[in-house]
N, C-alpha and C. Protein backbone atom coordinates (compact mmCIF):
# COMPACT_ATOMS: atom_id res chain seq x y z
N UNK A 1 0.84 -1.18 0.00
CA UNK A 1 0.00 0.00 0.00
C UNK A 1 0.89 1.24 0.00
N UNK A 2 0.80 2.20 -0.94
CA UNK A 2 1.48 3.42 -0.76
C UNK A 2 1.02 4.52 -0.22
N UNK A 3 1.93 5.34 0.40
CA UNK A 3 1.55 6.17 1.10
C UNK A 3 1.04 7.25 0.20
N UNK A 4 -0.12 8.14 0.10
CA UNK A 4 -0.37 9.19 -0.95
C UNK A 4 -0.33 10.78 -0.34
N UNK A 5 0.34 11.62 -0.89
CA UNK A 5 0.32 12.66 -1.04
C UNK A 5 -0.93 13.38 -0.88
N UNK A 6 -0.83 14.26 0.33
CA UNK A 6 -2.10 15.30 0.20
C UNK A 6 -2.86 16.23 -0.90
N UNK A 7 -1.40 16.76 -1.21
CA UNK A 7 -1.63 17.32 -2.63
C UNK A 7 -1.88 16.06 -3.84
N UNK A 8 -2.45 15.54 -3.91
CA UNK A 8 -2.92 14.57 -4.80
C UNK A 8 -4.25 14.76 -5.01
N UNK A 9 -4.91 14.95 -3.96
CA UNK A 9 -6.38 15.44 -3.72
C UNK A 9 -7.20 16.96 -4.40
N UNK A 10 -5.44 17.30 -4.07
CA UNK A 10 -6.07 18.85 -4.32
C UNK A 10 -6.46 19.71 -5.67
N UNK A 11 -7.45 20.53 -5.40
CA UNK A 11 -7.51 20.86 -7.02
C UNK A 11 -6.40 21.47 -7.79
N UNK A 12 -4.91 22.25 -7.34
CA UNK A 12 -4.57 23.17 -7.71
C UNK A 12 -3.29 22.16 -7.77
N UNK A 13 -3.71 21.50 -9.01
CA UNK A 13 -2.42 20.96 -10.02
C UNK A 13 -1.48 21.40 -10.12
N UNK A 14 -0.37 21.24 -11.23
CA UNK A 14 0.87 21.68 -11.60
C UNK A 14 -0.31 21.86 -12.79
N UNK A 15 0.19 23.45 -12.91
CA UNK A 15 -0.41 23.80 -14.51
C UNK A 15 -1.59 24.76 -13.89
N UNK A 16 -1.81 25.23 -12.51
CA UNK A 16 -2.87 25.64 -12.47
C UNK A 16 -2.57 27.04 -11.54
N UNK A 17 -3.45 28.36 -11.09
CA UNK A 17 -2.59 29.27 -10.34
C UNK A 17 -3.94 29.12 -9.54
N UNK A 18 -4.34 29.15 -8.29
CA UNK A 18 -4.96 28.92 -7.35
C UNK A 18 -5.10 30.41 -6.59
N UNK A 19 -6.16 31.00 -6.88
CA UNK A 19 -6.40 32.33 -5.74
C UNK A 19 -8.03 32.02 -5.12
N UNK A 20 -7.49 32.87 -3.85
CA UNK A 20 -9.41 33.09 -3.43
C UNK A 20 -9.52 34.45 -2.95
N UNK A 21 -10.75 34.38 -3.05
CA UNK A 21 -11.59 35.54 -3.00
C UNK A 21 -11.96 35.67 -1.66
N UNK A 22 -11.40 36.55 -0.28
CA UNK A 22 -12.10 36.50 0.94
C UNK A 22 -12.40 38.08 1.70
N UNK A 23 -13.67 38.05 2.19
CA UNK A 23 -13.89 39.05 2.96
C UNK A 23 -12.87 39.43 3.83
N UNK A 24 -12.41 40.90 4.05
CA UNK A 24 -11.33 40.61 5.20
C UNK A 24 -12.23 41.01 6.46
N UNK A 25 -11.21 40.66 7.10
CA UNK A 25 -11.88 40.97 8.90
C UNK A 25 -12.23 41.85 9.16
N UNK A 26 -11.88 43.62 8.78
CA UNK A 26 -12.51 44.65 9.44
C UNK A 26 -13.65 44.65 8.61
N UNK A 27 -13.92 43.86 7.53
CA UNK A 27 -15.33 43.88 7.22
C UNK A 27 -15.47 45.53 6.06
N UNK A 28 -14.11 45.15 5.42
CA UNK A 28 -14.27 46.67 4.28
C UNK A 28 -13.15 45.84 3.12
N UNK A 29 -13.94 45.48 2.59
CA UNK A 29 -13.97 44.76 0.79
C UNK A 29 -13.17 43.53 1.29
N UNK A 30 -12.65 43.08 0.25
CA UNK A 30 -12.05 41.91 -0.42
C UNK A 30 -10.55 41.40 -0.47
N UNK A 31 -10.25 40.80 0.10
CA UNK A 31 -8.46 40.35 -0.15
C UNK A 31 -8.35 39.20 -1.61
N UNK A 32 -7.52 39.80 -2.77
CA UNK A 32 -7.28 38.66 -3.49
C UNK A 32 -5.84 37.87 -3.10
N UNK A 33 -6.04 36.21 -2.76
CA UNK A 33 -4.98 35.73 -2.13
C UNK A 33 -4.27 34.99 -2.67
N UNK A 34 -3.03 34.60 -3.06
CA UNK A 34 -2.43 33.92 -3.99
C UNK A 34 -0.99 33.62 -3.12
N UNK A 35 -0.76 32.26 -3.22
CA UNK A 35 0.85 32.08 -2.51
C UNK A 35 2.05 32.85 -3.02
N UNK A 36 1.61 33.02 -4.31
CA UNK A 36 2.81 33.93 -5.31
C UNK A 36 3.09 35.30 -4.65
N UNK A 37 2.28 35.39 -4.26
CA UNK A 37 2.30 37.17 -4.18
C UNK A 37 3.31 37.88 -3.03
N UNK A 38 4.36 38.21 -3.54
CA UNK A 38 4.82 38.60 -2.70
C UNK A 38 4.92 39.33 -1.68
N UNK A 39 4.39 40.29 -1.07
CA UNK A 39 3.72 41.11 -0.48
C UNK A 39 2.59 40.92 0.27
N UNK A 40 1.88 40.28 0.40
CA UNK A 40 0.21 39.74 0.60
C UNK A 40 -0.44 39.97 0.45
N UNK A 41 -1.88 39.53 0.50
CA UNK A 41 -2.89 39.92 -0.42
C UNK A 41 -2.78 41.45 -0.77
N UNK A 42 -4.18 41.26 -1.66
CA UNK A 42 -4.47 42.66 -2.47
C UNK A 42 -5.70 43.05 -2.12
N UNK A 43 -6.11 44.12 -1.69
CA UNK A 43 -7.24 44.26 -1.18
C UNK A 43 -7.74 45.34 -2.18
N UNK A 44 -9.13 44.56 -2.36
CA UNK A 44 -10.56 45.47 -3.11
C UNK A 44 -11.57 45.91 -2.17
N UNK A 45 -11.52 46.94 -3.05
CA UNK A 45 -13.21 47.83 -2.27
C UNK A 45 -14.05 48.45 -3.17
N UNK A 46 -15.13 48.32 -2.62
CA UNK A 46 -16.22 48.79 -3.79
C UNK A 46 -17.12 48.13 -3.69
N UNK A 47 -18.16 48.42 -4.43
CA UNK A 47 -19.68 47.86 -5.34
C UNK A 47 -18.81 46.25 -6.33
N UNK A 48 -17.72 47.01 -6.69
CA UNK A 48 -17.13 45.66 -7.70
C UNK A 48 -15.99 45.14 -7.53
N UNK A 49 -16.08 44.82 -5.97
CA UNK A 49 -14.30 43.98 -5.55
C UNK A 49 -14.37 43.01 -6.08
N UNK A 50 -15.14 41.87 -5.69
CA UNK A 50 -15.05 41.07 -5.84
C UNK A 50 -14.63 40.43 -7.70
N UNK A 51 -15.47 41.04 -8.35
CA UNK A 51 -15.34 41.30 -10.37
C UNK A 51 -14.48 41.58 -10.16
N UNK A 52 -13.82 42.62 -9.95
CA UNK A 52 -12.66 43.18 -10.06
C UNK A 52 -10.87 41.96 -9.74
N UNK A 53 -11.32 41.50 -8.63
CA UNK A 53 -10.22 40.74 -8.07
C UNK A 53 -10.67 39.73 -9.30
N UNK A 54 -11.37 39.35 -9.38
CA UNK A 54 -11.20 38.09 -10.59
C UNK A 54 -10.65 38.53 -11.55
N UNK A 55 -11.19 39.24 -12.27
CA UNK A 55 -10.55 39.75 -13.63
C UNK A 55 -9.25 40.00 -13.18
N UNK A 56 -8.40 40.23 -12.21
CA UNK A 56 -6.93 40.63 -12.06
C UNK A 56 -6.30 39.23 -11.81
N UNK A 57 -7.05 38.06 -11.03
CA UNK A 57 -7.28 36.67 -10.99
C UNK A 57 -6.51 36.10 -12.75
N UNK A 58 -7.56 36.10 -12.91
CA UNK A 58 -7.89 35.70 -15.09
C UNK A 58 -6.45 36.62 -15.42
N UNK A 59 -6.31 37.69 -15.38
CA UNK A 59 -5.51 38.31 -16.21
C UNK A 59 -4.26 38.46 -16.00
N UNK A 60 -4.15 37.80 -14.35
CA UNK A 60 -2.35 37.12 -14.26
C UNK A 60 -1.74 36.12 -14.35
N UNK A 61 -3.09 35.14 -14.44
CA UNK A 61 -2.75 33.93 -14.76
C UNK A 61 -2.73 33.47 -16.19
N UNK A 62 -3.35 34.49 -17.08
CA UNK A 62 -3.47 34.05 -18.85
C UNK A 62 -1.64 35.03 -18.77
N UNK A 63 -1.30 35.85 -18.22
CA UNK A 63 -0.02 36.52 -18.52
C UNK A 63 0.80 35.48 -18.31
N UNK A 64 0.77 34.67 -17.37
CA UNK A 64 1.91 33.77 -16.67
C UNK A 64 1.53 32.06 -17.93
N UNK A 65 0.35 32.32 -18.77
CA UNK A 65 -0.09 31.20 -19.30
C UNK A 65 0.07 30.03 -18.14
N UNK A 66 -0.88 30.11 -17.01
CA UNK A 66 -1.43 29.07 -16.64
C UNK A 66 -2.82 29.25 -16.29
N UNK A 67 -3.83 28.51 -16.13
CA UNK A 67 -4.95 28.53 -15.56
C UNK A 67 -5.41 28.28 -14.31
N UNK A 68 -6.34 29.57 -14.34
CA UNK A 68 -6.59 30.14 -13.40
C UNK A 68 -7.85 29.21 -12.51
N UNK A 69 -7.90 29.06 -10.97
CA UNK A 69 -8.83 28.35 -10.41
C UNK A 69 -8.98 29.42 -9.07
N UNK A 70 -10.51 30.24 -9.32
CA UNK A 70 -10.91 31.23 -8.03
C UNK A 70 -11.63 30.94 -7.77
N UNK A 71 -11.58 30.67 -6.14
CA UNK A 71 -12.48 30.70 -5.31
C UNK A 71 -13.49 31.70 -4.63
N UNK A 72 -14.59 32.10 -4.26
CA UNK A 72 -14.87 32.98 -4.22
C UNK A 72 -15.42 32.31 -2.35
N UNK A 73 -14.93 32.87 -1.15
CA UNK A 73 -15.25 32.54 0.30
C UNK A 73 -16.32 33.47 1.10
N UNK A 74 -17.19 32.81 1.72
CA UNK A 74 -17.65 33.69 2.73
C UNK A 74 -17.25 34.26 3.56
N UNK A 75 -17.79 34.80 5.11
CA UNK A 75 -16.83 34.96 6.17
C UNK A 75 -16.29 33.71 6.58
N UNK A 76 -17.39 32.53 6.78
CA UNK A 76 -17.22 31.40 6.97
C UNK A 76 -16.00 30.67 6.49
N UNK A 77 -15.22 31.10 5.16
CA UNK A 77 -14.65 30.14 4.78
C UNK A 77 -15.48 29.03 4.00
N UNK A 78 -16.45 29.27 3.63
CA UNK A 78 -17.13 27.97 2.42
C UNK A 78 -17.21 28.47 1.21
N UNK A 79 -17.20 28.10 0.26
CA UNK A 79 -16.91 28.26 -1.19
C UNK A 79 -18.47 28.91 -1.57
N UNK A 80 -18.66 29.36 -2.64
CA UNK A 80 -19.61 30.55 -2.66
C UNK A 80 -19.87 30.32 -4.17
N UNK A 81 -18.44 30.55 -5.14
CA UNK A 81 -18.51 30.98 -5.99
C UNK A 81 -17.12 30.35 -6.60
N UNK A 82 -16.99 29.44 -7.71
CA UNK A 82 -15.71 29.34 -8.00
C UNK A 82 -15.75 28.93 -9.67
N UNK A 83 -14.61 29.78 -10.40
CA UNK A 83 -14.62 30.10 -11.64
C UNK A 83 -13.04 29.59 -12.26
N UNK A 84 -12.98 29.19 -13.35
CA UNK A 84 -11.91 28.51 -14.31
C UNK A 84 -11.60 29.57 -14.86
């Protein structure tokens, strides 16, 4: 029996760039979160954070040519919304 890898499970392949979409804590817009990022998240505000962080989502990951997998989180932490 072999032992298996966690990341085996996971959605965010080799070939894929993995961000989510989360409310932040003081409760004023959106963090877009990505392991890449050097700096840490990116925070949106507005009527259109959330659009907004995707499309910057989509449009760093078609730059880097890999595909993109966003999650979109509640406060909760449960998936909401998630887009290719």
């Amino acid at each position: 029996m072999a032992a298996r890898c966690p990341e085996q499970n996971s959605v965010a392949m080799i070939g894929y760039d993995l961000y989510e979409v989360r409310p932040r804590k003081d409760r004023d817009g959106f963090d877009l979160i990505n392991e890449l990022f050097r700096y840490g998240p990116i925070w949106y505000a507005g009527p259109d954070a959330v659009r907004n962080a995707i499309a910057y989502a989509r449009y760093r990951s078609h730059f880097r040519s890999q595909r993109a997998i966003i999650r979109v989180l509640d406060d909760f932490g449960a998936v909401v919304q998630m887009h290719e």
